[in-house]
C-alpha atoms as a PDB file:
ATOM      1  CA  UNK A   1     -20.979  12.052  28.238  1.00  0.00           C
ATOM      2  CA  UNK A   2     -18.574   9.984  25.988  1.00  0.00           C
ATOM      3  CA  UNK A   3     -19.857   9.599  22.283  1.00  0.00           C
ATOM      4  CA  UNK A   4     -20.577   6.316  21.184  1.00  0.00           C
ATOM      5  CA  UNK A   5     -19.255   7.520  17.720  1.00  0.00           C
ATOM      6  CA  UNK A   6     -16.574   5.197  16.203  1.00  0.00           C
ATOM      7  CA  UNK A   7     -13.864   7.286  14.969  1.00  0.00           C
ATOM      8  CA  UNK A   8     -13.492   6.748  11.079  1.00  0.00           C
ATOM      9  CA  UNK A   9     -11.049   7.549   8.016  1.00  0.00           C
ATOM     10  CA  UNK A  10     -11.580  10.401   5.829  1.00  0.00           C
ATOM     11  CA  UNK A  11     -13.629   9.531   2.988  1.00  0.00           C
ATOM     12  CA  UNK A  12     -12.725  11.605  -0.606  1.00  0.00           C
ATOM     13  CA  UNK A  13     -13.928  10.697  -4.085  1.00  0.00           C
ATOM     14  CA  UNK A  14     -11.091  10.432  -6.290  1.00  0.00           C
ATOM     15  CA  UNK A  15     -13.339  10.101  -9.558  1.00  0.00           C
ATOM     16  CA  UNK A  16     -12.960  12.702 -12.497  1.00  0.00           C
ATOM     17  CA  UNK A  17     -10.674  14.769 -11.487  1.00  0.00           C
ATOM     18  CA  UNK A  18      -8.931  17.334 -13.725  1.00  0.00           C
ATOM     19  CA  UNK A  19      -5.631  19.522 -13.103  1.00  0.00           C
ATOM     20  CA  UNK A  20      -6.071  23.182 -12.475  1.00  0.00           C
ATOM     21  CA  UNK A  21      -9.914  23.067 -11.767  1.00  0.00           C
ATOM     22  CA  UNK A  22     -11.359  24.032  -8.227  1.00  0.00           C
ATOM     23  CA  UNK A  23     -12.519  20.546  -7.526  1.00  0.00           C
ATOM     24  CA  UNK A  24      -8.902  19.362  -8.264  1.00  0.00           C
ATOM     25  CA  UNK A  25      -7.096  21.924  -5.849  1.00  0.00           C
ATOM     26  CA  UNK A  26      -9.998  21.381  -2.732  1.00  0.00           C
ATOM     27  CA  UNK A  27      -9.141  17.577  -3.208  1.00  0.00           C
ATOM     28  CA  UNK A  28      -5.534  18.474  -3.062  1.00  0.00           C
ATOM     29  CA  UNK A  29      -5.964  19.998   0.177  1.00  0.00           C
ATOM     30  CA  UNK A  30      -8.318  17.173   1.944  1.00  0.00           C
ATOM     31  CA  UNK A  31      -5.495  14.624   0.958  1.00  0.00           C
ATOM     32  CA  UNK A  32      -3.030  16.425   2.261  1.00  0.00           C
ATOM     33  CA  UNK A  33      -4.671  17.360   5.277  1.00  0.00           C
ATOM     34  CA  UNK A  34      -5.373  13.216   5.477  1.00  0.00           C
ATOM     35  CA  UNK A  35      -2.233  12.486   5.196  1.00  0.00           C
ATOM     36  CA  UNK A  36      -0.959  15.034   7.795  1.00  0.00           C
ATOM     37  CA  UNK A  37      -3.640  13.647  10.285  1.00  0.00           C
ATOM     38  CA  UNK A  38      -4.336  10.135   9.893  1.00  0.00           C
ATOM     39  CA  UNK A  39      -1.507   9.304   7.533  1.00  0.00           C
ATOM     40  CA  UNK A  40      -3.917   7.438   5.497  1.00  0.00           C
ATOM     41  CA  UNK A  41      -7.735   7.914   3.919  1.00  0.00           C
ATOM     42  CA  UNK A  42     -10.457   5.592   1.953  1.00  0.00           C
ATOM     43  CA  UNK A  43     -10.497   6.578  -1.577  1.00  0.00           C
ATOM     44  CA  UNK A  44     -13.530   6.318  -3.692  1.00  0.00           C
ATOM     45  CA  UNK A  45     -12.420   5.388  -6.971  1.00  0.00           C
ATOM     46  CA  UNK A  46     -15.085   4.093  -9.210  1.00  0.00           C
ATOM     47  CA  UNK A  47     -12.884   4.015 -12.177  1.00  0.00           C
ATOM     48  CA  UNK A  48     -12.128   0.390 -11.365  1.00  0.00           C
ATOM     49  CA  UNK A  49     -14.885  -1.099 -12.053  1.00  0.00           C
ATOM     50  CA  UNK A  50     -17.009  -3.204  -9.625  1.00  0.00           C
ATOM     51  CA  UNK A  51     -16.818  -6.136 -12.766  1.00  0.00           C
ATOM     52  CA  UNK A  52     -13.235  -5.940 -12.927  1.00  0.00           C
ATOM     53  CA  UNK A  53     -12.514  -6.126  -8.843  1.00  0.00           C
ATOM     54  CA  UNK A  54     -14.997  -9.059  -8.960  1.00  0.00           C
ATOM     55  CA  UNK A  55     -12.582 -10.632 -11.821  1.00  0.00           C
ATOM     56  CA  UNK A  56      -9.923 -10.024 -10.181  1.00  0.00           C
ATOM     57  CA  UNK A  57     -11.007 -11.188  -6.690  1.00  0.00           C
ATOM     58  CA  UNK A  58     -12.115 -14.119  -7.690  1.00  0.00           C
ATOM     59  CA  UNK A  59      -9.126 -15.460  -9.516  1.00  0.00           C
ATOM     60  CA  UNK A  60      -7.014 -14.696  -6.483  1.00  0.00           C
ATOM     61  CA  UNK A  61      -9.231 -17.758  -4.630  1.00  0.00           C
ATOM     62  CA  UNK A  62      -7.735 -20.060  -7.459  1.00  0.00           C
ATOM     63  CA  UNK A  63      -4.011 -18.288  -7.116  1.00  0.00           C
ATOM     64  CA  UNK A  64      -3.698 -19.364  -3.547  1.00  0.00           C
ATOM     65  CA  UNK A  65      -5.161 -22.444  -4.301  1.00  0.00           C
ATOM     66  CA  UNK A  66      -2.547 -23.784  -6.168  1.00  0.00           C
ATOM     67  CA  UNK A  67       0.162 -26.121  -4.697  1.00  0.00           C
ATOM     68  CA  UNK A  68       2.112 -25.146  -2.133  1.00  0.00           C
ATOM     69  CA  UNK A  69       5.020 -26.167  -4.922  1.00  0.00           C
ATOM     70  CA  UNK A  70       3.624 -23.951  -7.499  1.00  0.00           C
ATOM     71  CA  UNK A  71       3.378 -21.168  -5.323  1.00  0.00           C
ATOM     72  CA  UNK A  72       7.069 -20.905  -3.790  1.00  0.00           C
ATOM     73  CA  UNK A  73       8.169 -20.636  -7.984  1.00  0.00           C
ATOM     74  CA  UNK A  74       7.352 -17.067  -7.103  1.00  0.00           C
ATOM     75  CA  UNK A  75      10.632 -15.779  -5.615  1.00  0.00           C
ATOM     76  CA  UNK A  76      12.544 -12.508  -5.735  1.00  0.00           C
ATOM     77  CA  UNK A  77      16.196 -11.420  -4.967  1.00  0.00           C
ATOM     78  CA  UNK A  78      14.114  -8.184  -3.336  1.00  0.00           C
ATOM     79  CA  UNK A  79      12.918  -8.586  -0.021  1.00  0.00           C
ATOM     80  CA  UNK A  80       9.549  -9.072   0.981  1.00  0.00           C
ATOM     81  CA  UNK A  81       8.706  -9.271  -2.978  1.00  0.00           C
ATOM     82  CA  UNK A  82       8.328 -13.086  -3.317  1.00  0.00           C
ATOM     83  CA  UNK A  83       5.748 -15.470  -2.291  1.00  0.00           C
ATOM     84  CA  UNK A  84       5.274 -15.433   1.628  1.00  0.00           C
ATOM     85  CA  UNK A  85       3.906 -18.507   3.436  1.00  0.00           C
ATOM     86  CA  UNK A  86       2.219 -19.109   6.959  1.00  0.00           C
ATOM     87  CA  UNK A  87       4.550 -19.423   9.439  1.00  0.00           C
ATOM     88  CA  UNK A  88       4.587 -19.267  13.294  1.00  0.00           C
ATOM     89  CA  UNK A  89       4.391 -15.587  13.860  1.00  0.00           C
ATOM     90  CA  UNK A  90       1.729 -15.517  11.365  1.00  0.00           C
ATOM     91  CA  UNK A  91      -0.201 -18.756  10.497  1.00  0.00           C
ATOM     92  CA  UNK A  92      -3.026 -17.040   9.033  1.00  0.00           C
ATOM     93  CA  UNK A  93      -1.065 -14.919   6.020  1.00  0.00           C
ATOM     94  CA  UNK A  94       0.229 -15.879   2.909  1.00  0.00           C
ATOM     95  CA  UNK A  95       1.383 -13.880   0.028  1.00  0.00           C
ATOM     96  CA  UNK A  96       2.926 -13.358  -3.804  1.00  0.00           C
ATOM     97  CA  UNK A  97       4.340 -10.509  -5.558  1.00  0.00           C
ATOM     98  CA  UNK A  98       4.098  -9.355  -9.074  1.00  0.00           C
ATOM     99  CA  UNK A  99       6.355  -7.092 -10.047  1.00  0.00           C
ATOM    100  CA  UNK A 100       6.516  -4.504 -12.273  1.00  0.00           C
ATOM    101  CA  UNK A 101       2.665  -5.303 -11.900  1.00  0.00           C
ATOM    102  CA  UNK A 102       1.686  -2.406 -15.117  1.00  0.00           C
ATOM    103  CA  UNK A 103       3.942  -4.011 -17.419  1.00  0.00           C
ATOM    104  CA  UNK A 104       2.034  -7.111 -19.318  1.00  0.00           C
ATOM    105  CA  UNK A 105       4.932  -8.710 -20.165  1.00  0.00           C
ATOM    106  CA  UNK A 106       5.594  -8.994 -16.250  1.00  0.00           C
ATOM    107  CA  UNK A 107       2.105 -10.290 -15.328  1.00  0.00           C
ATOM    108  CA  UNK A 108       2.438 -12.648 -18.032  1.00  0.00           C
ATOM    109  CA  UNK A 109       5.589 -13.767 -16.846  1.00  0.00           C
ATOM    110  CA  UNK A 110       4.237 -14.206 -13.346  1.00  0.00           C
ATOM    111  CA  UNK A 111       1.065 -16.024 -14.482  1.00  0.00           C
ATOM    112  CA  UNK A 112       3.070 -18.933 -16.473  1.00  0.00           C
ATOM    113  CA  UNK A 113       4.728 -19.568 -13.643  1.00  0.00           C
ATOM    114  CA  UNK A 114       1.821 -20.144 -11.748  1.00  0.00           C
ATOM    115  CA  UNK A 115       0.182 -21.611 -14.814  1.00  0.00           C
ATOM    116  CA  UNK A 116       2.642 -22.964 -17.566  1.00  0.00           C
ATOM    117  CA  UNK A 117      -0.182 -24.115 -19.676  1.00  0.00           C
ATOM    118  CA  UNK A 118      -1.209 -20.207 -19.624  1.00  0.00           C
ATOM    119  CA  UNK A 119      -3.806 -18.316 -18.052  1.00  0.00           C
ATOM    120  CA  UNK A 120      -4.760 -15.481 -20.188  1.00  0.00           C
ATOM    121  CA  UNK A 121      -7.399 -14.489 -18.094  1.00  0.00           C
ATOM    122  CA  UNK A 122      -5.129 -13.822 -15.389  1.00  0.00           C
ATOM    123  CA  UNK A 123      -2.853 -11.967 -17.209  1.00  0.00           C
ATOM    124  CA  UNK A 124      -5.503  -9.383 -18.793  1.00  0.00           C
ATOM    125  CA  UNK A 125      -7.424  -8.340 -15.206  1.00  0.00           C
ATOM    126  CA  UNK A 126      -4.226  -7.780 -13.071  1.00  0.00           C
ATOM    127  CA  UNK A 127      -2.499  -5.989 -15.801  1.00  0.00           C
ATOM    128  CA  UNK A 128      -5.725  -3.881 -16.061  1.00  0.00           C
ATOM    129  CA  UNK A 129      -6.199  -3.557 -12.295  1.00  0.00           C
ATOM    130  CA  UNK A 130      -2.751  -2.847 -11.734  1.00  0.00           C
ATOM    131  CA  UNK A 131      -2.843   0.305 -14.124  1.00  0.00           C
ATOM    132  CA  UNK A 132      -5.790   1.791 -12.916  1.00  0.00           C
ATOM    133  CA  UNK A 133      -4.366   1.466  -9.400  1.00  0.00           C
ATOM    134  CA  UNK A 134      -1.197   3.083 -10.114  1.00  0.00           C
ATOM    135  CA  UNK A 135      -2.874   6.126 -11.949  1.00  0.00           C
ATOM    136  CA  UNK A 136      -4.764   6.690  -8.461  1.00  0.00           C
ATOM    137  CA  UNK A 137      -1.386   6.576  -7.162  1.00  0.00           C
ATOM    138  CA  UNK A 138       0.331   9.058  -9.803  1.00  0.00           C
ATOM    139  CA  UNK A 139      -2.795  11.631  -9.153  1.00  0.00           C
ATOM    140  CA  UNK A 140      -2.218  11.271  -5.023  1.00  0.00           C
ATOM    141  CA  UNK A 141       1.373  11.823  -5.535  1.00  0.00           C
ATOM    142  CA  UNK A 142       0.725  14.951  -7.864  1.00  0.00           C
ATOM    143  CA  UNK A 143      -2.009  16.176  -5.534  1.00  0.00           C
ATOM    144  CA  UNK A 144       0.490  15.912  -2.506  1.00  0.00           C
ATOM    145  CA  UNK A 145       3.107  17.348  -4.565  1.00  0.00           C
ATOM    146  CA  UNK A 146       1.439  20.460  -5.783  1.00  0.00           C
ATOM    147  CA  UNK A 147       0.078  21.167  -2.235  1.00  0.00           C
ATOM    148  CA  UNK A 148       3.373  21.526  -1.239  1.00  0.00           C
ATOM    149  CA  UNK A 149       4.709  23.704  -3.846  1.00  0.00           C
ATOM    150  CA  UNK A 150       7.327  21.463  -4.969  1.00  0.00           C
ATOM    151  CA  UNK A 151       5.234  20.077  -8.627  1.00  0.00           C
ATOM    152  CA  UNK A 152       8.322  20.566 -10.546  1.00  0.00           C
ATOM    153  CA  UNK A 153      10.276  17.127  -8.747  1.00  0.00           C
ATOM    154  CA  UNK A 154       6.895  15.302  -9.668  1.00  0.00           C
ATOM    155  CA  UNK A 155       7.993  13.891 -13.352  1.00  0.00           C
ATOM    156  CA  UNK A 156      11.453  13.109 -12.078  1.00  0.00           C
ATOM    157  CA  UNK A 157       9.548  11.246  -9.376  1.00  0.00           C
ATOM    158  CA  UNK A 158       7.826   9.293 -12.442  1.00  0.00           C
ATOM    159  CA  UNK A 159      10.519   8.312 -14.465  1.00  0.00           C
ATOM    160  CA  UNK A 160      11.952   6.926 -10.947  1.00  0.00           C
ATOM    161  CA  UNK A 161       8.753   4.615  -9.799  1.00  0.00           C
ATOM    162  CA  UNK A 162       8.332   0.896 -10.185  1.00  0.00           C
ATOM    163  CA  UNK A 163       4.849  -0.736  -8.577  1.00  0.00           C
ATOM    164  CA  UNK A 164       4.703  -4.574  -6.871  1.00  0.00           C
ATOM    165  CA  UNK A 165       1.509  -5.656  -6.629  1.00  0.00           C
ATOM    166  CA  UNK A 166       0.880  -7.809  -3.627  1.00  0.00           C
ATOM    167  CA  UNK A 167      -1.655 -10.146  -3.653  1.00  0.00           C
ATOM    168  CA  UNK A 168      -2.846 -11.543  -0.248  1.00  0.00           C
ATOM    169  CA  UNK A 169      -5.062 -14.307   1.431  1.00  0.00           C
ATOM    170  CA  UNK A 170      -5.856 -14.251   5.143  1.00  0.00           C
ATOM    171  CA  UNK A 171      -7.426 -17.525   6.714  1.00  0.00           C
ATOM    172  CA  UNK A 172      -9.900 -17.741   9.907  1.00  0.00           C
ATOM    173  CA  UNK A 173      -8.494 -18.515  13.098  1.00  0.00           C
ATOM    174  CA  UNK A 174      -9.000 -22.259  14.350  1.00  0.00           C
ATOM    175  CA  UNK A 175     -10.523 -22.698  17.528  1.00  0.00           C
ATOM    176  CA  UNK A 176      -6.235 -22.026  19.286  1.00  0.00           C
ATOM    177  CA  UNK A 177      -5.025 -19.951  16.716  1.00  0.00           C
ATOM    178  CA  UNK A 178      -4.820 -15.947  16.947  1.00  0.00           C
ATOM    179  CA  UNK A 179      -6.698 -14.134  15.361  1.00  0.00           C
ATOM    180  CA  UNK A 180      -3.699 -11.294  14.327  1.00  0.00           C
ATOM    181  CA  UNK A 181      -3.664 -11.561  10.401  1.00  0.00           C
ATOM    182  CA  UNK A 182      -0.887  -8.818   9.929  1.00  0.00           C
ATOM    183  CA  UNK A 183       1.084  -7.427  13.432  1.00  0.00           C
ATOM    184  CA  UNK A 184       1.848  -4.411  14.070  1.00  0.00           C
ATOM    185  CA  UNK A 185       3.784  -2.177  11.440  1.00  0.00           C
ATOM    186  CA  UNK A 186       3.809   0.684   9.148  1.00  0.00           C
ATOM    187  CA  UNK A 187       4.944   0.489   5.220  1.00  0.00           C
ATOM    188  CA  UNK A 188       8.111   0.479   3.964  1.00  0.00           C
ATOM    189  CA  UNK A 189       6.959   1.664   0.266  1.00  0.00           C
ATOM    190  CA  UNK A 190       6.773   5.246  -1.098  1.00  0.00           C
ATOM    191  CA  UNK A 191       2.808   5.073  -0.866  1.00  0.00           C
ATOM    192  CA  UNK A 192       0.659   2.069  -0.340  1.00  0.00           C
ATOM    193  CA  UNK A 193      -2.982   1.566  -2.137  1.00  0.00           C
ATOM    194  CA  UNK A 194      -5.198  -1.276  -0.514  1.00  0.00           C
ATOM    195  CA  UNK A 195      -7.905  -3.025  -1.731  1.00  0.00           C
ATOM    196  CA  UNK A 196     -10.061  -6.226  -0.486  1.00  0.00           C
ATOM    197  CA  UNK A 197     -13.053  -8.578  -0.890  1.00  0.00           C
ATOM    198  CA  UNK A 198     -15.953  -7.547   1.447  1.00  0.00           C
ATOM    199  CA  UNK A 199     -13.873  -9.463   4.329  1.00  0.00           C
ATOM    200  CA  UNK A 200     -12.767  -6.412   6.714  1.00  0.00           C
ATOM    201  CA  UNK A 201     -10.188  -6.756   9.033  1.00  0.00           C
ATOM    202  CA  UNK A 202      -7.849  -3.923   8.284  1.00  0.00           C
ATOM    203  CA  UNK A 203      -7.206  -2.083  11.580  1.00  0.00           C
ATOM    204  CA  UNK A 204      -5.264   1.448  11.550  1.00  0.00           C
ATOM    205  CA  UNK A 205      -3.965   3.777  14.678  1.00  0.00           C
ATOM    206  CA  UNK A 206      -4.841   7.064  15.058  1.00  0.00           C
ATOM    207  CA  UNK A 207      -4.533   9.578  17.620  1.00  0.00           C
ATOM    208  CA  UNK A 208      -4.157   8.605  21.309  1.00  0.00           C
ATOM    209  CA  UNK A 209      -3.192   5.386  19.964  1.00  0.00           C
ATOM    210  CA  UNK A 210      -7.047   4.845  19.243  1.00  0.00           C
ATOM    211  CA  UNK A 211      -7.550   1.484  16.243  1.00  0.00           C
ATOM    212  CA  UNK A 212      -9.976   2.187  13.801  1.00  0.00           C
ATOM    213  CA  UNK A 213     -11.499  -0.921  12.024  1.00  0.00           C
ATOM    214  CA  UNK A 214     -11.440   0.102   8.361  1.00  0.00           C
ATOM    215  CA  UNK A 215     -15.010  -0.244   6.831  1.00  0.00           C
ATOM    216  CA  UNK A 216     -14.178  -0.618   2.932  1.00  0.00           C
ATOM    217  CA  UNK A 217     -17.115   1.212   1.033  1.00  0.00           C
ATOM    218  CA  UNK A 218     -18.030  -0.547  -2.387  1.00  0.00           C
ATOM    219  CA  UNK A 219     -15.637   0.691  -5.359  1.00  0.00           C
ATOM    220  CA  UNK A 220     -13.121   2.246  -2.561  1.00  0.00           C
ATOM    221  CA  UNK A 221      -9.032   1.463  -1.635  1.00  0.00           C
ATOM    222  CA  UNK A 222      -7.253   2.835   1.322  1.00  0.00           C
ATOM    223  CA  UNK A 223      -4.584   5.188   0.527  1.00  0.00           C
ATOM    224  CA  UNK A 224      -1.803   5.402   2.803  1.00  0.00           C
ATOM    225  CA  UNK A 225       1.588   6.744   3.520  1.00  0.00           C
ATOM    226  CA  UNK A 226       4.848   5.160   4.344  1.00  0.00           C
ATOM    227  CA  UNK A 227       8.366   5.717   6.369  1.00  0.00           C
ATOM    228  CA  UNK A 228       9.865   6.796   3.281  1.00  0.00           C
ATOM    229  CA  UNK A 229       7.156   9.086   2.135  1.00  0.00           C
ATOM    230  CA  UNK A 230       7.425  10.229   5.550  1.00  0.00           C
ATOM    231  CA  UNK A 231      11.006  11.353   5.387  1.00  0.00           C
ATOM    232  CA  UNK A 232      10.831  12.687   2.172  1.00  0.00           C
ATOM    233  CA  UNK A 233       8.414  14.731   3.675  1.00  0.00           C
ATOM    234  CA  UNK A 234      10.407  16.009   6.140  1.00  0.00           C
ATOM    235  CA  UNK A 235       7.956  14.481   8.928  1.00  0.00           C
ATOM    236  CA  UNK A 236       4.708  16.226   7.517  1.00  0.00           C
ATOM    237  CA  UNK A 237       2.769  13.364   6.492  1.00  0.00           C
ATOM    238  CA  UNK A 238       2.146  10.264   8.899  1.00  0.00           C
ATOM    239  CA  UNK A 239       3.769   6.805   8.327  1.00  0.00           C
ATOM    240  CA  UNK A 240       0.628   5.314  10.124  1.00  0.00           C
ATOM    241  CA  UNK A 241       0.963   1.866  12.427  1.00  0.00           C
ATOM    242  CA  UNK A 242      -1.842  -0.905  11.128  1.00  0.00           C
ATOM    243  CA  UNK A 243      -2.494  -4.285  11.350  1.00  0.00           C
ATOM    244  CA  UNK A 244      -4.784  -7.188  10.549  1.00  0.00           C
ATOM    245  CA  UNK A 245      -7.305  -8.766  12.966  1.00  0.00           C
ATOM    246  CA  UNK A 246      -9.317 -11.802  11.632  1.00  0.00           C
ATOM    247  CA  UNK A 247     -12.802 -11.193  13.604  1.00  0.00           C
ATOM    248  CA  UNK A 248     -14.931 -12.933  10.059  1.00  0.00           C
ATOM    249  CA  UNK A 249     -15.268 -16.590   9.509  1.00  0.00           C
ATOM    250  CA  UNK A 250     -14.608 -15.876   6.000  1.00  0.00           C
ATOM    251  CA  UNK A 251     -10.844 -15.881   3.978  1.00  0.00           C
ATOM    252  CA  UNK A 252     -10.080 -12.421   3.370  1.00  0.00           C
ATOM    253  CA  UNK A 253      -8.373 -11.659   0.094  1.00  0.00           C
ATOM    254  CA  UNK A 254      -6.796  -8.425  -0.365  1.00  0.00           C
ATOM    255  CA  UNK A 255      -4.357  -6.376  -2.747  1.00  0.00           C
ATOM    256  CA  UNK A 256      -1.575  -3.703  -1.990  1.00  0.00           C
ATOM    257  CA  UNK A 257      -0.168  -1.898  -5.116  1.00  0.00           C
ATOM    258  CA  UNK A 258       3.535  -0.824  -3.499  1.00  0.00           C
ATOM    259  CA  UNK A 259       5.477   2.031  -5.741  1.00  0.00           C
ATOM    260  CA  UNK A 260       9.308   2.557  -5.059  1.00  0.00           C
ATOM    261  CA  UNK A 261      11.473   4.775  -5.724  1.00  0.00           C
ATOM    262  CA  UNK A 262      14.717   3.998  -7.722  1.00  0.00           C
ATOM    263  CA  UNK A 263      17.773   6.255  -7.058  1.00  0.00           C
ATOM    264  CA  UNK A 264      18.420   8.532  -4.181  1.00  0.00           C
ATOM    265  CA  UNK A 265      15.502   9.851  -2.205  1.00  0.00           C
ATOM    266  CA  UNK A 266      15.755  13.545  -0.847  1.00  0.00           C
ATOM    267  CA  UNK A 267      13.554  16.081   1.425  1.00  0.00           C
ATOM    268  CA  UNK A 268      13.246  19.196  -1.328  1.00  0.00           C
ATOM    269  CA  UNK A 269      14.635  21.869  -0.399  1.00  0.00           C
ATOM    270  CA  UNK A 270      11.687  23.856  -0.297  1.00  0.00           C
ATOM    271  CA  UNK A 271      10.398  21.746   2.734  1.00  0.00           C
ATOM    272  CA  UNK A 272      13.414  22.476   4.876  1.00  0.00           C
ATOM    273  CA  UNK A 273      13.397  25.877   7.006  1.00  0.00           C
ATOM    274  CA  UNK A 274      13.910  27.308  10.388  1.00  0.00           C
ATOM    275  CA  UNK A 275      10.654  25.576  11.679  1.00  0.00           C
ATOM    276  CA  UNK A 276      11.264  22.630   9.418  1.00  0.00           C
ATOM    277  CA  UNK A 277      14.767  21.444  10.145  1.00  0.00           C
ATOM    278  CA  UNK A 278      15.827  18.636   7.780  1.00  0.00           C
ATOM    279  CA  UNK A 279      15.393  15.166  10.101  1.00  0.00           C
ATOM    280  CA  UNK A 280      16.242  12.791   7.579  1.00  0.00           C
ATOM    281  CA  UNK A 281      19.649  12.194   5.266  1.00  0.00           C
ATOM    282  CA  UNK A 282      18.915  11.787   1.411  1.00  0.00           C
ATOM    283  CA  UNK A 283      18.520   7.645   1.218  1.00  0.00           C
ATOM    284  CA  UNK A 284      18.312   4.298  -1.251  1.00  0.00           C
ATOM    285  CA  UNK A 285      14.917   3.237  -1.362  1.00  0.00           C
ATOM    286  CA  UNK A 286      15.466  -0.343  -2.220  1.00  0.00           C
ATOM    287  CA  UNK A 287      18.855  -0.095   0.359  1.00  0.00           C
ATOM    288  CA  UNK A 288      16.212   1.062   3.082  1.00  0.00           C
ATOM    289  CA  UNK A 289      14.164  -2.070   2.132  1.00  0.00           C
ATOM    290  CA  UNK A 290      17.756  -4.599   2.278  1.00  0.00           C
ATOM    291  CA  UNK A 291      18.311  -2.623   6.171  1.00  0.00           C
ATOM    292  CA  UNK A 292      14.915  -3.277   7.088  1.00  0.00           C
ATOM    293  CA  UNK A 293      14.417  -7.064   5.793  1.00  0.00           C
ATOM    294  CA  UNK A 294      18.064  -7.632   8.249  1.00  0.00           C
ATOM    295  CA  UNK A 295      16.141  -5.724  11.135  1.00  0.00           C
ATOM    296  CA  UNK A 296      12.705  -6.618  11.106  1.00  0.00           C
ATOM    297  CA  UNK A 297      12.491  -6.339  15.148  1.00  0.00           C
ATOM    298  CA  UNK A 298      11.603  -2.788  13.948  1.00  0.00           C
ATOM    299  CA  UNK A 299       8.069  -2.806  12.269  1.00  0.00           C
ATOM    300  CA  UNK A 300       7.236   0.782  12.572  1.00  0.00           C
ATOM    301  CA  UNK A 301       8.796   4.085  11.877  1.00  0.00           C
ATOM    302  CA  UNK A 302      11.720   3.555  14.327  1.00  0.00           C
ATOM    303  CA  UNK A 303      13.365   1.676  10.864  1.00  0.00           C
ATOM    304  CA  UNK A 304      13.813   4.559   8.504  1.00  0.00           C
ATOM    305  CA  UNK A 305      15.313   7.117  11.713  1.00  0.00           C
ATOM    306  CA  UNK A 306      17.778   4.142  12.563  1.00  0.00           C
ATOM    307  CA  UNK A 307      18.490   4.158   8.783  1.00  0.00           C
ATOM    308  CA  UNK A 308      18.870   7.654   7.697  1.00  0.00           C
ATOM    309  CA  UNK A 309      17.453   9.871  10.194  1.00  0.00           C
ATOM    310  CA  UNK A 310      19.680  13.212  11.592  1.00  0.00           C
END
């Protein structure tokens, strides 16, 4: 008899960790292990605080609020960084970047666009969100890289990151609208963290092509890997396909910390063998990103092979 059991994402508390100790290393290995299988896992990360997410949350409701002429001010000579509007092929999505989200003087910079008489407020909870995000980024990353045996690229890796922080707003469907938020696609960052409101609608594939609906737990982001991550790699972890489907009657707000890598990206050495033949050319992270925005047709992993696979 089939089980009625809904497959679901890894769960793995992420909360006081330390380098070296035995809970540190086991962690190491579930994430990679994730990564390998699903390409992606639900992080429990109490270390943002349930006040601060609440902050936060809530003053994305009075970001995409604002005038449609306020809210295009947000623009970007990097693709996909800028503000995003409903369109056609998605008339339930909208979306802003902040970039160089950890740095105040960014958010700041961001905010008084949106708010030239100043909103301090703001400025304080995404720069604090932001950081917290990205150290739950920096700890995956070092996880991943220890497990792999390759620790001593990871501070070159650091001095090499930058982080967008994408804020998001998904709308019900009307009665003849679709209900697809988000089609089809898999990241074109380094790695991707996700958080929301208590709105699901986040939708990932896993094996036989099986979608899980994502179930956010309370104080919890999903961690996931990306086409690049994926070829630096050397196809070990999972660039996983996911998508949005608006099932609530509810706006669903959500945030997506993004971290690129400046420079040239390269498989180590140490990941390339006789059963591990090198299957992608060194690459431009932000040229990958310019290719991509020009070929969009190709939402999934198919862009980074096209771009620099062997």
């Amino acid at each position: 008899m089939a089980s009625l059991v809904q497959p679901k994402l890894p769960i793995i508390n992420m909360d006081d960790l330390k380098p070296g100790t035995e809970s540190w290393i086991s962690t190491s290995q579930k994430i990679t292990c994730a990564l390998e299988e699903y390409g992606c896992f639900m992080a429990v990360y109490e270390t943002v605080s349930k006040e601060l997410k609440k902050e936060v949350f809530d003053s994305l409701v009075t970001l995409f609020d604002l005038p449609i002429e306020t809210k295009i001010k947000n623009t970007s000579d990097k693709p996909f960084h800028g503000y995003l509007g409903p369109a056609h092929t998605r008339p339930l999505y909208q979306s802003m970047g902040i970039d160089h989200a950890t740095s105040l003087e960014d958010v700041q910079y961001f905010a008084n666009l949106m708010w030239p008489s100043r909103n301090h407020h703001f400025s304080k909870n995404i720069h604090s969100y932001a950081n917290l995000v990205s150290k739950l980024e920096n700890v995956v990353r070092q996880m991943v890289f220890q497990s792999y045996g390759v620790e001593k690229y990871f501070e070159s890796f650091n001095k090499s990151m930058t982080y967008l922080l994408k804020v998001m707003k998904y709308t019900p469907p009307k009665p003849d609208e679709t209900n697809l938020g988000a089609t089809t696609h898999t990241d074109k960052s380094f790695i991707t963290i996700l958080g929301q409101n208590h709105v699901n609608g986040l939708e990932v594939q896993i094996e036989d092509n099986k979608w899980v609906t994502v179930e956010f737990l309370p104080s919890s982001f999903v961690v996931m890997a990306t086409d690049p991550f994926m070829a630096w790699s050397n196809g070990r972890v999972k660039s996983p396909r996911h998508r949005v489907i608006m099932h609530e009657k509810e706006d669903r707000y959500s945030t997506v910390l993004f971290t690129y890598k400046k420079g040239i990206t390269q498989i180590p050495e140490e990941l390339i063998d006789q059963e591990h033949p090198s299957r992608f050319k060194p690459f431009n992270h932000f040229k990958f990103l310019e290719f991509y925005s020009k070929n969009a047709i190709y939402m999934d992993e198919r862009a980074i092979q096209l771009f620099c696979g062997v």
